[in-house]
N, C-alpha and C. Protein backbone atom coordinates (compact mmCIF):
# COMPACT_ATOMS: atom_id res chain seq x y z
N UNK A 1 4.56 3.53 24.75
CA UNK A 1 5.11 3.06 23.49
C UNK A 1 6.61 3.33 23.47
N UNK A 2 7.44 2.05 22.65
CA UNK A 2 9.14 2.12 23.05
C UNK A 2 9.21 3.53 21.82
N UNK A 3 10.58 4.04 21.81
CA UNK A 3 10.78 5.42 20.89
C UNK A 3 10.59 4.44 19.17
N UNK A 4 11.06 3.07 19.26
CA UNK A 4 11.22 2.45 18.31
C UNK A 4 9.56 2.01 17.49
N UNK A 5 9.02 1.60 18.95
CA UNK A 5 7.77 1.44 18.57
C UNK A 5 6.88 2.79 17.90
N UNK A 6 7.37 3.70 18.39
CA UNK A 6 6.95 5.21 18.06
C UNK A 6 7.38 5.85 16.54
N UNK A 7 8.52 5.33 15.96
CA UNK A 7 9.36 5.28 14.86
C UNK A 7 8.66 4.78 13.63
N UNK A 8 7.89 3.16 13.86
CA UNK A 8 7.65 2.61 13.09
C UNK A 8 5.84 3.25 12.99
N UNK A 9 5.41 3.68 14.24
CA UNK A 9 4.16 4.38 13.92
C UNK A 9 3.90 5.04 13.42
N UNK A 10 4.88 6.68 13.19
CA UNK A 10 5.15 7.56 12.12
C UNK A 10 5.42 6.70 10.86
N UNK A 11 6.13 5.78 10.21
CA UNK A 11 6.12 5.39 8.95
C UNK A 11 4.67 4.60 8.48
N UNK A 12 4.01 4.63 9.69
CA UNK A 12 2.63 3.42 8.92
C UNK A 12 1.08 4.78 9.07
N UNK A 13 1.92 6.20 9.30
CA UNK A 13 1.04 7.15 9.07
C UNK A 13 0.14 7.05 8.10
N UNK A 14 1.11 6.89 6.96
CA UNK A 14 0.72 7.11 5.84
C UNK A 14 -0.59 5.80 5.08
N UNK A 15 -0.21 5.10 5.68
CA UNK A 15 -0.94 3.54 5.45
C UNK A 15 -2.06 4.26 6.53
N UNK A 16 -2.16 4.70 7.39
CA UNK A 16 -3.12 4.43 8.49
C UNK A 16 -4.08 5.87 8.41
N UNK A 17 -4.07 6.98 8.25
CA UNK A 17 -4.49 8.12 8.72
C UNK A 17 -4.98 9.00 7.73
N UNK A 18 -6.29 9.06 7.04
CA UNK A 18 -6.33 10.09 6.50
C UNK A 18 -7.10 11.41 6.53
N UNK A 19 -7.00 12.31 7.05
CA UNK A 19 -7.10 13.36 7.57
C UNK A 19 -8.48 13.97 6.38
N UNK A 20 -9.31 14.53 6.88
CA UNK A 20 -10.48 15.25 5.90
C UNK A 20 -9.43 15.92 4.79
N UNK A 21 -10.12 15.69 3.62
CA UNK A 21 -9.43 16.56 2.85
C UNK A 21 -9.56 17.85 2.47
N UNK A 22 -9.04 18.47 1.95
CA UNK A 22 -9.24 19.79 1.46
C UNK A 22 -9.67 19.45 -0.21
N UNK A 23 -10.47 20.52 -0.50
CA UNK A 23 -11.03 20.05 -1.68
C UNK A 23 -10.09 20.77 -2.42
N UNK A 24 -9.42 19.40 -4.05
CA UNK A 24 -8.88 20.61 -4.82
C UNK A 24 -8.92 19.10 -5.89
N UNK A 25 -8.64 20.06 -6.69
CA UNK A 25 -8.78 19.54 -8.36
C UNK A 25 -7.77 18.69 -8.78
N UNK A 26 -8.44 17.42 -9.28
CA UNK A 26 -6.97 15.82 -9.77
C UNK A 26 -6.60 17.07 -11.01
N UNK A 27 -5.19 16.49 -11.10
CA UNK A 27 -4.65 16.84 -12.40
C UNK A 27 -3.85 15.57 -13.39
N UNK A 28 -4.82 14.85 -14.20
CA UNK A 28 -4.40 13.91 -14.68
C UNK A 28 -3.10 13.85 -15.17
N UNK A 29 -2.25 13.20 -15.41
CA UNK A 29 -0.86 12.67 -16.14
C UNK A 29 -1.09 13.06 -17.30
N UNK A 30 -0.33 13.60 -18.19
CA UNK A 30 -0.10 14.08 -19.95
C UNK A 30 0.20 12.78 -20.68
N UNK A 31 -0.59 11.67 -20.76
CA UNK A 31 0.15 10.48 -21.09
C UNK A 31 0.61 10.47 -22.84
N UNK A 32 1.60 10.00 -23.61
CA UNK A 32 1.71 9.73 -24.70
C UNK A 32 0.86 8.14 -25.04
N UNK A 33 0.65 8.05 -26.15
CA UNK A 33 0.10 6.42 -26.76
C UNK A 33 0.96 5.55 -25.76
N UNK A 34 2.51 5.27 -26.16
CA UNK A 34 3.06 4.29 -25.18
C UNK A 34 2.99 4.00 -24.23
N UNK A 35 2.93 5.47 -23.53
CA UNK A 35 2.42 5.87 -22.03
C UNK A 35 1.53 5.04 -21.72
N UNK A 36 0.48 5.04 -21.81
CA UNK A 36 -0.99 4.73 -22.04
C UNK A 36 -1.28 3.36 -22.20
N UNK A 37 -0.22 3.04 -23.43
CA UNK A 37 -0.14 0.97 -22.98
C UNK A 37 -0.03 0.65 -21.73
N UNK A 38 1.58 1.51 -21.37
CA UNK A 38 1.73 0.65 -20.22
C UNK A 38 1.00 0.83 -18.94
N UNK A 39 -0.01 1.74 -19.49
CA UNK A 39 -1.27 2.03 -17.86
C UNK A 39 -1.80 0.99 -18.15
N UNK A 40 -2.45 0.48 -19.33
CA UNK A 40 -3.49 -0.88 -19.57
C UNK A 40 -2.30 -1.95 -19.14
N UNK A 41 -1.05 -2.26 -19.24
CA UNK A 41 -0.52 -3.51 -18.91
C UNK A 41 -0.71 -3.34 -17.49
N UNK A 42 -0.20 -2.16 -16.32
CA UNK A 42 -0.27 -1.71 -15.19
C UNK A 42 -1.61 -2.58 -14.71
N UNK A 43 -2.53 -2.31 -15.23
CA UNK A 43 -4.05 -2.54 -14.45
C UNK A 43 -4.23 -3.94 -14.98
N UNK A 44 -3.65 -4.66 -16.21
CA UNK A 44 -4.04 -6.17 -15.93
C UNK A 44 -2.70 -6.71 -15.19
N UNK A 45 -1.71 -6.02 -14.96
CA UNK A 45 -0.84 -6.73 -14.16
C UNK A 45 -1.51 -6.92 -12.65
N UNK A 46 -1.98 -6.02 -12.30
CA UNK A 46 -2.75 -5.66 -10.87
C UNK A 46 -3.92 -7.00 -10.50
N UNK A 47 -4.67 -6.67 -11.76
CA UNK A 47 -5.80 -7.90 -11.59
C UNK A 47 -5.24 -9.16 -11.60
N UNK A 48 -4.07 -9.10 -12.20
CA UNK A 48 -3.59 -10.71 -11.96
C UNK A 48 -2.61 -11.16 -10.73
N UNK A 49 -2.75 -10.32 -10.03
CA UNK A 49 -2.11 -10.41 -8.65
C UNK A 49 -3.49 -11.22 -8.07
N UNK A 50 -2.99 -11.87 -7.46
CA UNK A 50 -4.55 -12.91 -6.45
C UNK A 50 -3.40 -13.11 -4.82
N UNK A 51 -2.56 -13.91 -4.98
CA UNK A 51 -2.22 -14.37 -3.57
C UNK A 51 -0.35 -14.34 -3.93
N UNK A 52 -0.10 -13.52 -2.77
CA UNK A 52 1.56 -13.43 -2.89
C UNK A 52 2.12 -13.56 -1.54
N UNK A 53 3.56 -13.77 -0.84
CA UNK A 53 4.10 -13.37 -0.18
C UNK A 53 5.46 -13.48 -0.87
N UNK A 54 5.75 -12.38 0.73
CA UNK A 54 6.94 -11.99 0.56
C UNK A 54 7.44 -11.34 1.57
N UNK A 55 9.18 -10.93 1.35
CA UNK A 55 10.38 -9.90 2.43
C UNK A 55 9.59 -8.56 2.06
N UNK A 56 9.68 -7.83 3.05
CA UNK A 56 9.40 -6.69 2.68
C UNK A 56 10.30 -5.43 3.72
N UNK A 57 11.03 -4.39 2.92
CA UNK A 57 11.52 -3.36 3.60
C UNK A 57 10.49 -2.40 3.58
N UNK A 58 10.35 -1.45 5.07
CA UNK A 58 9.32 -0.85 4.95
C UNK A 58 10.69 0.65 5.43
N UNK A 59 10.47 1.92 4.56
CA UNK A 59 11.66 2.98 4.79
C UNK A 59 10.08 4.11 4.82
N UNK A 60 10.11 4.89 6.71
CA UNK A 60 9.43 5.73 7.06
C UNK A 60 9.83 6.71 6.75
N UNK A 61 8.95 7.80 6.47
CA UNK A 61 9.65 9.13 6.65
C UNK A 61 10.31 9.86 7.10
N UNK A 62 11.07 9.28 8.26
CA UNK A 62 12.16 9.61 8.71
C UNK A 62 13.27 9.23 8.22
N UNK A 63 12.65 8.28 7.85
CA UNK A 63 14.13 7.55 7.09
C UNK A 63 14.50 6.17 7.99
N UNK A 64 13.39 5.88 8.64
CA UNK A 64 13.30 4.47 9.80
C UNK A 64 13.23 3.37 8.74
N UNK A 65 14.11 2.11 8.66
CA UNK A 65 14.06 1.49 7.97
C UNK A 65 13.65 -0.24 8.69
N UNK A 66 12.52 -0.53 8.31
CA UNK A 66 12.31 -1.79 9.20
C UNK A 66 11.94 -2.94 8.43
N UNK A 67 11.69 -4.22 8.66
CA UNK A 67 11.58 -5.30 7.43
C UNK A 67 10.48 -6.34 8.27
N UNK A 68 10.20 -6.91 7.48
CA UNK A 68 9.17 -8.19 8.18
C UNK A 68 8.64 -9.07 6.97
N UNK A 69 7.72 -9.71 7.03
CA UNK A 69 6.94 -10.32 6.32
C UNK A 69 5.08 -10.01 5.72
N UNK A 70 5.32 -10.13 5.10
CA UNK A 70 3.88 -9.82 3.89
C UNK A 70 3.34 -10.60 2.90
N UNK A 71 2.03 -10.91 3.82
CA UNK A 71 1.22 -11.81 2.65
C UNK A 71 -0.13 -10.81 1.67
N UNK A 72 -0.35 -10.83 0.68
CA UNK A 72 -1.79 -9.86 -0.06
C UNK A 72 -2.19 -10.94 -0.79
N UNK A 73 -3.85 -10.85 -0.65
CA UNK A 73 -4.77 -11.84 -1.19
C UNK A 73 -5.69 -11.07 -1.53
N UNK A 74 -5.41 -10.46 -3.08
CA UNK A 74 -6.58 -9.72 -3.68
C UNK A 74 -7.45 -10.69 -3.94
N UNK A 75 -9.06 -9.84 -4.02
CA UNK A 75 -8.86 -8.55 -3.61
C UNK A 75 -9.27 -8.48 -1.83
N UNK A 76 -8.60 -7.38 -1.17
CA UNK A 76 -9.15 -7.02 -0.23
C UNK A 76 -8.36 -7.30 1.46
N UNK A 77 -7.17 -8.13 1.39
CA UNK A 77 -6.51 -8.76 1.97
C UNK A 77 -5.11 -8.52 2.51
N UNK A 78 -4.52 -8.10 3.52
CA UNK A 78 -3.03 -7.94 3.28
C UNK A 78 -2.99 -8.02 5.00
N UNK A 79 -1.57 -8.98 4.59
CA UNK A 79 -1.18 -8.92 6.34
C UNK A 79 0.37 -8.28 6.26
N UNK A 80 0.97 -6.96 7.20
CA UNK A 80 2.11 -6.92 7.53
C UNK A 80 2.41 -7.44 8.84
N UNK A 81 3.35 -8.36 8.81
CA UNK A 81 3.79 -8.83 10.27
C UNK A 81 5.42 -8.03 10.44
N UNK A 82 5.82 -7.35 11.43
CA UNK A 82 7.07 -6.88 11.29
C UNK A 82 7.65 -7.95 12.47
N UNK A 83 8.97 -7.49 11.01
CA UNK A 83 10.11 -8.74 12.24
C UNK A 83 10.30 -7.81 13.76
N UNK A 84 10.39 -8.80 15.00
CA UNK A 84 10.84 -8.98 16.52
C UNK A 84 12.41 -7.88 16.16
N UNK A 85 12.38 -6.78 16.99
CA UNK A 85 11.83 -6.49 18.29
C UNK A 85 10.84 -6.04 18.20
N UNK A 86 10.31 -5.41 16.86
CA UNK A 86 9.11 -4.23 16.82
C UNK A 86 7.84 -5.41 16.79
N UNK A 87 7.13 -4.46 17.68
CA UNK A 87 5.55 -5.39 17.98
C UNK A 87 4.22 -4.94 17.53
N UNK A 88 4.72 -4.41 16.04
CA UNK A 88 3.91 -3.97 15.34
C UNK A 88 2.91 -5.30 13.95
N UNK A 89 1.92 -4.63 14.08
CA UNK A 89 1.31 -5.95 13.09
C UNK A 89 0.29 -4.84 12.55
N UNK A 90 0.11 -5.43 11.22
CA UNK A 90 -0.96 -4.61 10.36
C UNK A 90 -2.23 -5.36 9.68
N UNK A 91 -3.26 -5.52 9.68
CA UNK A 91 -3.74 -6.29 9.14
C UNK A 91 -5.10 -5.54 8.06
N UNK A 92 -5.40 -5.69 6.61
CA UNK A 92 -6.63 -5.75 6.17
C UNK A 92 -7.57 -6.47 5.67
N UNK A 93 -8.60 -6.56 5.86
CA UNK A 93 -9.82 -7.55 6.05
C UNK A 93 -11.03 -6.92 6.53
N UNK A 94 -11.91 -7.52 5.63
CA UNK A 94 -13.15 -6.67 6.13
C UNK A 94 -13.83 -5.26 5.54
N UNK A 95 -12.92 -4.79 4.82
CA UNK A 95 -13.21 -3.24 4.68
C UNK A 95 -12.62 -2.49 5.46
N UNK A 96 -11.76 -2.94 6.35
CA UNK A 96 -10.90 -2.08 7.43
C UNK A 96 -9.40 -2.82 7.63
N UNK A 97 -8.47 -1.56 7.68
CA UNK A 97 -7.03 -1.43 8.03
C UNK A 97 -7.46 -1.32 9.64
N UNK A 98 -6.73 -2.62 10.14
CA UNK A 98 -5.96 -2.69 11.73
C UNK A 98 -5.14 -2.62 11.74
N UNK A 99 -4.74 -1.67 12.59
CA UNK A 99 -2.83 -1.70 13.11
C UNK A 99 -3.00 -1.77 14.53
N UNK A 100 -2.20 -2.63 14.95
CA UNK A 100 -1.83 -3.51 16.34
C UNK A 100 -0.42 -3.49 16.89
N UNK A 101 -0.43 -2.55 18.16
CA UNK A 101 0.77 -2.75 18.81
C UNK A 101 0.75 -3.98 20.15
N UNK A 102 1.44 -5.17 19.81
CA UNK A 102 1.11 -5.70 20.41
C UNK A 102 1.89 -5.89 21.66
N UNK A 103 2.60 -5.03 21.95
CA UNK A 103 3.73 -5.07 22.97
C UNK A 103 2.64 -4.49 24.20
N UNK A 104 1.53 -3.25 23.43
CA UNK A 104 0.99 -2.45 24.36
C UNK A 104 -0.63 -3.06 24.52
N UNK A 105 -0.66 -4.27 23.13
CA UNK A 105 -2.51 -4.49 23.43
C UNK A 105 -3.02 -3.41 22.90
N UNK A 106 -2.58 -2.44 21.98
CA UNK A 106 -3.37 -1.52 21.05
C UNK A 106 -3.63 -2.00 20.08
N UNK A 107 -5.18 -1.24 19.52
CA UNK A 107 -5.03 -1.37 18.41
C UNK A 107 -6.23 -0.11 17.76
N UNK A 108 -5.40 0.24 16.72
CA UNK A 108 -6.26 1.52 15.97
C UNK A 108 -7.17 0.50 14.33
N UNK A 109 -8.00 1.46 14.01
CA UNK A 109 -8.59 0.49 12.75
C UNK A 109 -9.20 2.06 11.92
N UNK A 110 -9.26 1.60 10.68
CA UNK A 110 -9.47 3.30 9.46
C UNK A 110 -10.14 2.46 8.55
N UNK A 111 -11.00 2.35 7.84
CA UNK A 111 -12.16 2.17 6.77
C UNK A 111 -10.63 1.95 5.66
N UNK A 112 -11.01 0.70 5.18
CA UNK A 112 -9.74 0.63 4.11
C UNK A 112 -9.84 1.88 2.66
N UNK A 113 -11.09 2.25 2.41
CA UNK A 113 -11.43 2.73 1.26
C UNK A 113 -11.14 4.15 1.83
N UNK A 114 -10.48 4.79 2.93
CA UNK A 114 -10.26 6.26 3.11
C UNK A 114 -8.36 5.86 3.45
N UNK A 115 -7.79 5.29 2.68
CA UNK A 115 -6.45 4.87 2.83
C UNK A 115 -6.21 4.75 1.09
N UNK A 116 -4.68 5.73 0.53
CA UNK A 116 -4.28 5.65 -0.49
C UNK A 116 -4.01 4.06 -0.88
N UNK A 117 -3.62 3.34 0.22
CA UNK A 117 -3.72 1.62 -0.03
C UNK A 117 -4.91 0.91 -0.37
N UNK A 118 -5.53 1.26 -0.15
CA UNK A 118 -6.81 0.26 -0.13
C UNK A 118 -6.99 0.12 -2.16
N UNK A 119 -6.40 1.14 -2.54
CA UNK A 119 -6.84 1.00 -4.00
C UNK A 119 -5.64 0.02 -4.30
N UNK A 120 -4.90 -0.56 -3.89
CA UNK A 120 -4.01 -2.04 -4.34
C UNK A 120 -5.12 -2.84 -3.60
N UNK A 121 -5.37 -3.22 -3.30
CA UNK A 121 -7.20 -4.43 -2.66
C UNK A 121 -7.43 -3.88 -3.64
N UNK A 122 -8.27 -3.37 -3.96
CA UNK A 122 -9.70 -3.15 -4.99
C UNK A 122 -9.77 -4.44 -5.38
N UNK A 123 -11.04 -4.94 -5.80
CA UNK A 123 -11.48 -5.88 -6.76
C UNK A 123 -11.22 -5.20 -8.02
N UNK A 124 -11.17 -5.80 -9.30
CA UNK A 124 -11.50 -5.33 -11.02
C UNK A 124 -10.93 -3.76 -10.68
N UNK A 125 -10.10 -3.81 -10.30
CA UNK A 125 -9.28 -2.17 -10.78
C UNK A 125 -9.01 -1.69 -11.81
N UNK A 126 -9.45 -0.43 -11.58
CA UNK A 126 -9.32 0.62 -13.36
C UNK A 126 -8.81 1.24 -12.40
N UNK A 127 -8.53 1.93 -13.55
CA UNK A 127 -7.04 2.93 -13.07
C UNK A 127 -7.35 4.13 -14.08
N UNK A 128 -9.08 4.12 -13.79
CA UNK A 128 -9.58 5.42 -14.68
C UNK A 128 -10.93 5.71 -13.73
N UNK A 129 -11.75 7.04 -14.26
CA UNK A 129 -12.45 6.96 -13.41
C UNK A 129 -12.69 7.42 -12.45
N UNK A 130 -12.94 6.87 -11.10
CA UNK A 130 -12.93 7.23 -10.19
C UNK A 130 -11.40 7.30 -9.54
N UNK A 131 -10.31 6.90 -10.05
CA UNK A 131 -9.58 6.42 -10.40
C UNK A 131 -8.51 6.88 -11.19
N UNK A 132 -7.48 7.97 -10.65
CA UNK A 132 -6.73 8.85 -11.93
C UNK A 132 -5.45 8.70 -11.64
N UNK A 133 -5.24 8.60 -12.84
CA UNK A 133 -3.45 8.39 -12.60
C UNK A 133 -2.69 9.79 -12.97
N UNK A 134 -2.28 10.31 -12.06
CA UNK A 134 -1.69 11.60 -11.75
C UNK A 134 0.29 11.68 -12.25
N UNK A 135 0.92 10.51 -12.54
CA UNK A 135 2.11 10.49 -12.82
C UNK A 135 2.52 8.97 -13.36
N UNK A 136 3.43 9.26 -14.27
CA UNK A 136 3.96 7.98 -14.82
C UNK A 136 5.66 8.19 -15.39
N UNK A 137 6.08 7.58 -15.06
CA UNK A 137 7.64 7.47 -15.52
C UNK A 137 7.90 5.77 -15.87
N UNK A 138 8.47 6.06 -16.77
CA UNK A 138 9.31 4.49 -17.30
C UNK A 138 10.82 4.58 -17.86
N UNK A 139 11.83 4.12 -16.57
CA UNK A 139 13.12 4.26 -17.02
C UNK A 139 14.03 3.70 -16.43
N UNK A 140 14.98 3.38 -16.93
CA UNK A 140 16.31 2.43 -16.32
C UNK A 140 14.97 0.80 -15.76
N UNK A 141 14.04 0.39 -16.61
CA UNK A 141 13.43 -0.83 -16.24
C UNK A 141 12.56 -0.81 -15.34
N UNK A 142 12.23 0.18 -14.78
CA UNK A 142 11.14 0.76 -14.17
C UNK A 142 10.04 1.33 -14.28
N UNK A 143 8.92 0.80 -14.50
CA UNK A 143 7.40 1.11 -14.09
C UNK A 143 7.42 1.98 -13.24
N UNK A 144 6.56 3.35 -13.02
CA UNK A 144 5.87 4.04 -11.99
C UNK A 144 4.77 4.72 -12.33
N UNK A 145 4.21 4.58 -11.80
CA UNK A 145 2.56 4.81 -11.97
C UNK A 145 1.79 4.95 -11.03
N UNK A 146 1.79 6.45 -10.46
CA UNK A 146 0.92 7.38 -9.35
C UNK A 146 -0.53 7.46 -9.84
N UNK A 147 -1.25 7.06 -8.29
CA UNK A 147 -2.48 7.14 -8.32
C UNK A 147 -3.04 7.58 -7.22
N UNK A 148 -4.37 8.63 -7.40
CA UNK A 148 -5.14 9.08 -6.73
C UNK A 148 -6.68 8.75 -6.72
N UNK A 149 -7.30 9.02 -5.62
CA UNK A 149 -9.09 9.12 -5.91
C UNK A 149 -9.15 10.64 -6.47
N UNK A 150 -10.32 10.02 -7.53
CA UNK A 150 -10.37 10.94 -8.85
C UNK A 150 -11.09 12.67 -7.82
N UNK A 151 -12.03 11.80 -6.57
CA UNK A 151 -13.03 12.67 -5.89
C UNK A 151 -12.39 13.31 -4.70
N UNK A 152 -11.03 12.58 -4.14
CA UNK A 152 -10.42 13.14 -2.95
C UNK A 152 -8.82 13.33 -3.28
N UNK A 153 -8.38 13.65 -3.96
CA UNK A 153 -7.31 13.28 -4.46
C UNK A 153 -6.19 14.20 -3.40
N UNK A 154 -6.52 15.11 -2.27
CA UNK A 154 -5.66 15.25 -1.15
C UNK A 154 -5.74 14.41 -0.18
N UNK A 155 -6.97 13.39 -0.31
CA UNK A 155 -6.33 12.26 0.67
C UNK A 155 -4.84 11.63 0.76
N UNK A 156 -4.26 11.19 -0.29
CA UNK A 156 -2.74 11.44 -0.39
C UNK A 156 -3.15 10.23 -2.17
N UNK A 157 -1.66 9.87 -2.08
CA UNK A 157 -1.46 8.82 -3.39
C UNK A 157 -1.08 7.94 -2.98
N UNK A 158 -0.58 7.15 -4.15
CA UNK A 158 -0.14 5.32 -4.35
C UNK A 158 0.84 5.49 -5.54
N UNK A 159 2.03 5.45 -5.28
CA UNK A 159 2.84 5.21 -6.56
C UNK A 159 3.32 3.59 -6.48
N UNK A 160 2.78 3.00 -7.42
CA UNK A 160 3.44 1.55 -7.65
C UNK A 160 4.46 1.85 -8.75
N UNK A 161 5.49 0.94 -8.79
CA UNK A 161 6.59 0.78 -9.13
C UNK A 161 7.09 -0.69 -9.10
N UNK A 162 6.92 -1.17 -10.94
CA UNK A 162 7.04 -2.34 -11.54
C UNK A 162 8.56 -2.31 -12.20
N UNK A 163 9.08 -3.75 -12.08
CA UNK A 163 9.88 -4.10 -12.79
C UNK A 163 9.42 -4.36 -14.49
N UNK A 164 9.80 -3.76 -15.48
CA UNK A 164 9.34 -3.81 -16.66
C UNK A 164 9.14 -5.24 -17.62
N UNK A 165 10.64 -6.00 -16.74
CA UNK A 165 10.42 -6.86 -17.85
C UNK A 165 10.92 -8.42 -16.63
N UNK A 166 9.63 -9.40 -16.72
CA UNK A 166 8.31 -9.19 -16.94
C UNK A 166 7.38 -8.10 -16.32
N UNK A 167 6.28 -7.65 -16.06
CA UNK A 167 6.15 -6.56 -15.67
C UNK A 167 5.72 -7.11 -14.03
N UNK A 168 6.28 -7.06 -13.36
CA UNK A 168 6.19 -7.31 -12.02
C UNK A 168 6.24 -6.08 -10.78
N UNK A 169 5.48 -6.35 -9.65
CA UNK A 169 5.50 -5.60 -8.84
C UNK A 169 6.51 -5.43 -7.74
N UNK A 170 7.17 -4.59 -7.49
CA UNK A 170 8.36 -4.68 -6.53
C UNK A 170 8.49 -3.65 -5.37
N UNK A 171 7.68 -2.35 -5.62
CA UNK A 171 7.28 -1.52 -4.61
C UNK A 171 6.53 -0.73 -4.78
N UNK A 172 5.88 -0.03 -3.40
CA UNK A 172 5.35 0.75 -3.75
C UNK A 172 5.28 1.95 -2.74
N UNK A 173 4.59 3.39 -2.60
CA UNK A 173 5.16 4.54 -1.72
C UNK A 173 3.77 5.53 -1.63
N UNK A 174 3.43 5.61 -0.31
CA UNK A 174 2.06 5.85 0.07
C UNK A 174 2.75 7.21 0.22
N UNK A 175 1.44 8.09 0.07
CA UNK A 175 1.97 9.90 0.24
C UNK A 175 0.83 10.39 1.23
N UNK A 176 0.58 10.62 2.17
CA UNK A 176 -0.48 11.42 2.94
C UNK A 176 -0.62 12.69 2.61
N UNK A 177 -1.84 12.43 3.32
CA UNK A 177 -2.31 14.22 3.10
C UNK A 177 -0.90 15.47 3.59
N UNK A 178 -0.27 15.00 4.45
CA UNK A 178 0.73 16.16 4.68
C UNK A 178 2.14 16.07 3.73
N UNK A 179 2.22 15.26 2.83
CA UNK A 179 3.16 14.77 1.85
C UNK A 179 4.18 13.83 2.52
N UNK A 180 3.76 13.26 3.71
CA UNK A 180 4.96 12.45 4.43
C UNK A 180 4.67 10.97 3.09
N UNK A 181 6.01 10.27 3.41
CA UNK A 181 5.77 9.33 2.11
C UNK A 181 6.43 8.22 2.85
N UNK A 182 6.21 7.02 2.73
CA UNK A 182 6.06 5.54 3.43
C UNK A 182 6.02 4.80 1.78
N UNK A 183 7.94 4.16 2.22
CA UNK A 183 7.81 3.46 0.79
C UNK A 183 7.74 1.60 1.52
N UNK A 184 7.58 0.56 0.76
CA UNK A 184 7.74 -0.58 1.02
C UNK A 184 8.12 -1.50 -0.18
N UNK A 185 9.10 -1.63 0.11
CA UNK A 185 9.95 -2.69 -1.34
C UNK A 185 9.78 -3.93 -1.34
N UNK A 186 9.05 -5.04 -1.73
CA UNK A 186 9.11 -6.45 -1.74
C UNK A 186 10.41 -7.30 -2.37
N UNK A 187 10.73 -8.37 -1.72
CA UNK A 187 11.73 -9.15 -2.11
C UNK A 187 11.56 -10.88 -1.91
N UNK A 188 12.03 -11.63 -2.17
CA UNK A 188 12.22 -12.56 -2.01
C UNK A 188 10.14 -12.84 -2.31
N UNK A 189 9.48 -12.93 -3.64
CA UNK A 189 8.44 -12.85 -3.47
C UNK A 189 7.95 -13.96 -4.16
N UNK A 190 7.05 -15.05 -3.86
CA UNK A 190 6.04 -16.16 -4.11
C UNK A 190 4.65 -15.96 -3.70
N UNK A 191 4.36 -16.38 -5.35
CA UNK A 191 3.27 -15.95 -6.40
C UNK A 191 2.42 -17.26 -5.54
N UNK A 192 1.34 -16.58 -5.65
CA UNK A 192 -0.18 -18.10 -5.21
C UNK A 192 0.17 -19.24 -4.23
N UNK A 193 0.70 -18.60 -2.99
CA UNK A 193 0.92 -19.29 -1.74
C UNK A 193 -0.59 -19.95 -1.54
N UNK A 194 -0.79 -20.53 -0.57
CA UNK A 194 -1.92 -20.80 0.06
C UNK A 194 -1.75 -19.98 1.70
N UNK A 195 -2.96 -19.45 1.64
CA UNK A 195 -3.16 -18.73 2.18
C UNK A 195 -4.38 -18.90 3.57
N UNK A 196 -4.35 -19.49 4.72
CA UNK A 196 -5.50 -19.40 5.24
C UNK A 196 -5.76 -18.48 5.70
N UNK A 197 -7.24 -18.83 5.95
CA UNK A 197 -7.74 -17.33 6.60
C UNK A 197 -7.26 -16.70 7.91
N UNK A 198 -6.98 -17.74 9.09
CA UNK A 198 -6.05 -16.87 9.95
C UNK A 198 -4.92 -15.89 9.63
N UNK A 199 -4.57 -15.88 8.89
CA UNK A 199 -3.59 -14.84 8.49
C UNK A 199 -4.36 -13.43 8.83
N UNK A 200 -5.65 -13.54 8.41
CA UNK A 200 -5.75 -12.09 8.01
C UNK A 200 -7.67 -11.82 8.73
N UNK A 201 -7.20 -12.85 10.65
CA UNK A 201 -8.19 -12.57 11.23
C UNK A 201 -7.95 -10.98 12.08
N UNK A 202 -8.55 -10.29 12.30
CA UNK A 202 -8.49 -9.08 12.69
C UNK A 202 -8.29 -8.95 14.44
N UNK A 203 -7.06 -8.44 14.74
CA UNK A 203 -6.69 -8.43 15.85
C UNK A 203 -7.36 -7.08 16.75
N UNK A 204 -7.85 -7.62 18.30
CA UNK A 204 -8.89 -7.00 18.50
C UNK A 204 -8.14 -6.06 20.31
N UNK A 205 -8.70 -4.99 20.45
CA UNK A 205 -7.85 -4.92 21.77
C UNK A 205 -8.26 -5.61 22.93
N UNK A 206 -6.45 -5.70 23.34
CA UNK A 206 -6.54 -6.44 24.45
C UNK A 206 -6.62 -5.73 25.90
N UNK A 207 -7.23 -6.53 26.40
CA UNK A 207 -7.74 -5.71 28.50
C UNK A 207 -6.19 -6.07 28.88
């Protein structure tokens, strides 16, 4: 693997790896009433996500900053393709996260539902529940709204982060179990592409 290719593997840790957890106790968010709206706008903004693409900057925990393209077709769906030189590709489908180096013909795969991502897929998402929202801030036009599994909640989190007005999605920042954090910012983004299914056939290793 190139050092670069190695670079962008540490930032998709967090998307890819989640380590048994240690058992310890969610500590829900202190929400106020307002607060609390904007969790209910949060979760029908979510459900009304169906088919998007878009630019996407992906900034690793190192501070590796790489960009490519991204299509998500809730629920359950998401392709990262990173822009040339890096020969990295990500794909979910199925119930499973693939990540594919294709320079080397690898490829690793993790149960989407043991990944702080997989709860952006969900079908009919609550954002209660099994389901806890552990942090919320709203300021300078910004949505943020941290989420954990209510039952594993050191598997790591999901902070999404909406533009307020309209309430739109613009990034979001995966936390692993070791607190490394993998943010990805969308740009240049169109709503209900058509989407075929090759996009998001599952790349398999190569001999």
């Amino acid at each position: 693997m190139t050092l670069r290719a190695a670079c962008l593997f540490t930032g998709l840790a967090g998307l890819l790896f989640a380590p048994v957890p240690v058992m310890a106790q969610v500590k829900p968010a202190v929400l106020r009433p307002a607060d609390a709206g904007w969790i209910a706008r949060v979760q029908d903004a979510l459900n009304g996500i169906h088919a998007i693409k878009a630019r996407f900057q992906q900034i690793a925990p190192d501070g590796a900053r790489t960009t490519g393209t991204a299509w998500l077709d809730r629920p359950g769906r998401m392709r990262f393709d990173y822009d040339k030189p890096s020969p990295l590709l990500l794909i979910a489908n199925q119930g499973q996260i693939v990540y594919q180096d294709r320079e080397l013909g690898q490829v690793t795969t993790l149960p989407l539902d043991r990944t702080p991502l997989g709860l952006l897929l969900r079908p009919d998402l609550r954002l209660s529940g099994d389901v806890t929202v552990t942090g919320f801030q709203h300021d300078k036009g910004l949505v943020q709204v941290t989420l954990v599994r209510s039952a594993t909640p050191s598997e790591g989190s999901l902070t999404l982060i909406f533009a307020d007005s309209p309430l739109t999605l613009r990034s979001w920042v995966v936390k692993d179990a070791q607190g490394r954090e993998t943010q990805i910012d969308l740009f240049d983004v169109a709503a209900n592409p058509t989407l075929p299914d090759t996009l998001f056939a599952l790349p398999k290793e190569q001999d």
